[in-house]
C-alpha atoms as a PDB file:
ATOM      1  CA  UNK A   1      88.670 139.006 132.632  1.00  0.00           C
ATOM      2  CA  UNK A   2      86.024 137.463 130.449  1.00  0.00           C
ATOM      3  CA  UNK A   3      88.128 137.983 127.111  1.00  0.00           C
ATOM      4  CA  UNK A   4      91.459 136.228 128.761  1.00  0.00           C
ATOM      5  CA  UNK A   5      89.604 132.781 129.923  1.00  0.00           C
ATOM      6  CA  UNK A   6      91.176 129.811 128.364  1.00  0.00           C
ATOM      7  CA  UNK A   7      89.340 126.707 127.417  1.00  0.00           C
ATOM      8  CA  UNK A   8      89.736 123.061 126.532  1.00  0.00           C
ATOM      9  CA  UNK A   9      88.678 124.266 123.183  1.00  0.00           C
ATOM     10  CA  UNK A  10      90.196 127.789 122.592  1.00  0.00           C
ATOM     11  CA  UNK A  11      93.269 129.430 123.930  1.00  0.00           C
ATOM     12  CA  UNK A  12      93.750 132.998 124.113  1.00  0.00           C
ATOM     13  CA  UNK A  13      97.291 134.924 124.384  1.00  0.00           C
ATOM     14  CA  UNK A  14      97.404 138.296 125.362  1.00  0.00           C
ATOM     15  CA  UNK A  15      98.812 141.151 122.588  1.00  0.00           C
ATOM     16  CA  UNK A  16     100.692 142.197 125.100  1.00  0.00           C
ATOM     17  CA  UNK A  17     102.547 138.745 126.145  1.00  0.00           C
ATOM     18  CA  UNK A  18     103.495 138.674 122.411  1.00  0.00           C
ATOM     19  CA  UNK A  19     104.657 141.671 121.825  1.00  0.00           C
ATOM     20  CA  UNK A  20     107.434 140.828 124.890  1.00  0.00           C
ATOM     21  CA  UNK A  21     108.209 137.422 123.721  1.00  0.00           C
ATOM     22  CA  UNK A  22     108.582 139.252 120.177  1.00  0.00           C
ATOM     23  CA  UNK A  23     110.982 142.737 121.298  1.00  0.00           C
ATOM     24  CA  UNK A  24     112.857 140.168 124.108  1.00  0.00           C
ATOM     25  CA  UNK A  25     114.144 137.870 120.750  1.00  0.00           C
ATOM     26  CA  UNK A  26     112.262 134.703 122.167  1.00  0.00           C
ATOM     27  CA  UNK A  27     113.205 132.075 119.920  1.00  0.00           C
ATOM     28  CA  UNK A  28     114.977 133.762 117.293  1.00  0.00           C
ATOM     29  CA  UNK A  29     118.221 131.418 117.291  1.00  0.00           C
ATOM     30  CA  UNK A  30     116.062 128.120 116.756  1.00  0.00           C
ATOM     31  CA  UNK A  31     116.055 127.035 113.058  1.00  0.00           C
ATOM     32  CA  UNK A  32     112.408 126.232 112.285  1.00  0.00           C
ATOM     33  CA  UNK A  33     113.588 123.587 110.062  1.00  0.00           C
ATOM     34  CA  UNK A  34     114.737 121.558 113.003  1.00  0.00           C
ATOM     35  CA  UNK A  35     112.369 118.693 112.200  1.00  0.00           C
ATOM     36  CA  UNK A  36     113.129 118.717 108.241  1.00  0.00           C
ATOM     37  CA  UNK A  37     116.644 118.425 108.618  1.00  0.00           C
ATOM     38  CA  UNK A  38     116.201 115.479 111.171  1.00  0.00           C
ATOM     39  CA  UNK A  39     114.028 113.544 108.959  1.00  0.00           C
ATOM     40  CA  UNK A  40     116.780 114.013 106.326  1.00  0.00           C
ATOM     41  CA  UNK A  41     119.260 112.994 108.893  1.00  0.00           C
ATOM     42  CA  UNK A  42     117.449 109.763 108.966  1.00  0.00           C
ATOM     43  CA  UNK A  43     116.460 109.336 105.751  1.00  0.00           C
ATOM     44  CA  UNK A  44     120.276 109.554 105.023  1.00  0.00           C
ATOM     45  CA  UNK A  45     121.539 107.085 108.015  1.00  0.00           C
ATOM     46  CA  UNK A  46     118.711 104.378 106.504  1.00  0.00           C
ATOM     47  CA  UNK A  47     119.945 104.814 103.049  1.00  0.00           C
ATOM     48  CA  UNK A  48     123.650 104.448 104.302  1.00  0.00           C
ATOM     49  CA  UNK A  49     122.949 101.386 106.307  1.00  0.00           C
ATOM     50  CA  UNK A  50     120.998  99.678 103.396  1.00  0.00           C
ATOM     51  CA  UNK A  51     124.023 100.365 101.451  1.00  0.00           C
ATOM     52  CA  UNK A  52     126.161  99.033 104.133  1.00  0.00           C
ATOM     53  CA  UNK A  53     124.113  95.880 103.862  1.00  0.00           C
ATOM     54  CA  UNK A  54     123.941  95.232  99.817  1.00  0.00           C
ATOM     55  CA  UNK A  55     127.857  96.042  99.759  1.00  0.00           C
ATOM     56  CA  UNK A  56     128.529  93.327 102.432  1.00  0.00           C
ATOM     57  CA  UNK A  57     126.111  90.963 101.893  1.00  0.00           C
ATOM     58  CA  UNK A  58     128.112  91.062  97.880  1.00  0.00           C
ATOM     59  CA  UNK A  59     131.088  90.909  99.467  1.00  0.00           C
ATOM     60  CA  UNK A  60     130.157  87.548 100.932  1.00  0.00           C
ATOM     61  CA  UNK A  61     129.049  86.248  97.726  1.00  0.00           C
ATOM     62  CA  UNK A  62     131.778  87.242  96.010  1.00  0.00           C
ATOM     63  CA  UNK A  63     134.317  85.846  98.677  1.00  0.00           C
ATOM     64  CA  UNK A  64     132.368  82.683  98.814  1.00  0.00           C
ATOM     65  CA  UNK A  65     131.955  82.076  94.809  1.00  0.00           C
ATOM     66  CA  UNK A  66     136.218  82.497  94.943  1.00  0.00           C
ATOM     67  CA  UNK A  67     136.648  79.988  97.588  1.00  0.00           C
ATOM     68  CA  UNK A  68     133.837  77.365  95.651  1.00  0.00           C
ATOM     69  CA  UNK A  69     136.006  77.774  92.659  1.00  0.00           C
ATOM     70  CA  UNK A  70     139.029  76.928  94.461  1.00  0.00           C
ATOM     71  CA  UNK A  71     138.161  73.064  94.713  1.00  0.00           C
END
């Protein structure tokens, strides 16, 4: 049992405990990419509500410059 100890520092997985979690299909249907495509999720959320923010806060200025020229 001295080659199976696990330490603080190193941690050692049997062949054999691999080679099942490899033949059962452990993790096969998880997309690796899981963390990429959330970070571009959002990325694209921030960008939207910045967008959201410049197109209203013109819309206010542009409402507001119409009404000023009114009187």
């Amino acid at each position: 049992m001295m080659g199976n100890q696990a330490t603080s520092d190193n941690h050692v997985t049997t062949p054999q405990f691999v080679s099942f979690l490899q033949q059962s299909g452990f993790r096969e249907r998880i997309n690796p990419d899981h963390y990429e495509r959330k970070m571009r999720r959002r990325r694209l959320v921030a960008y939207a509500f910045i967008i959201l923010v410049v197109v209203g806060f013109s819309w206010v200025m542009i409402e507001s410059a119409q009404a000023l020229s009114l009187f």
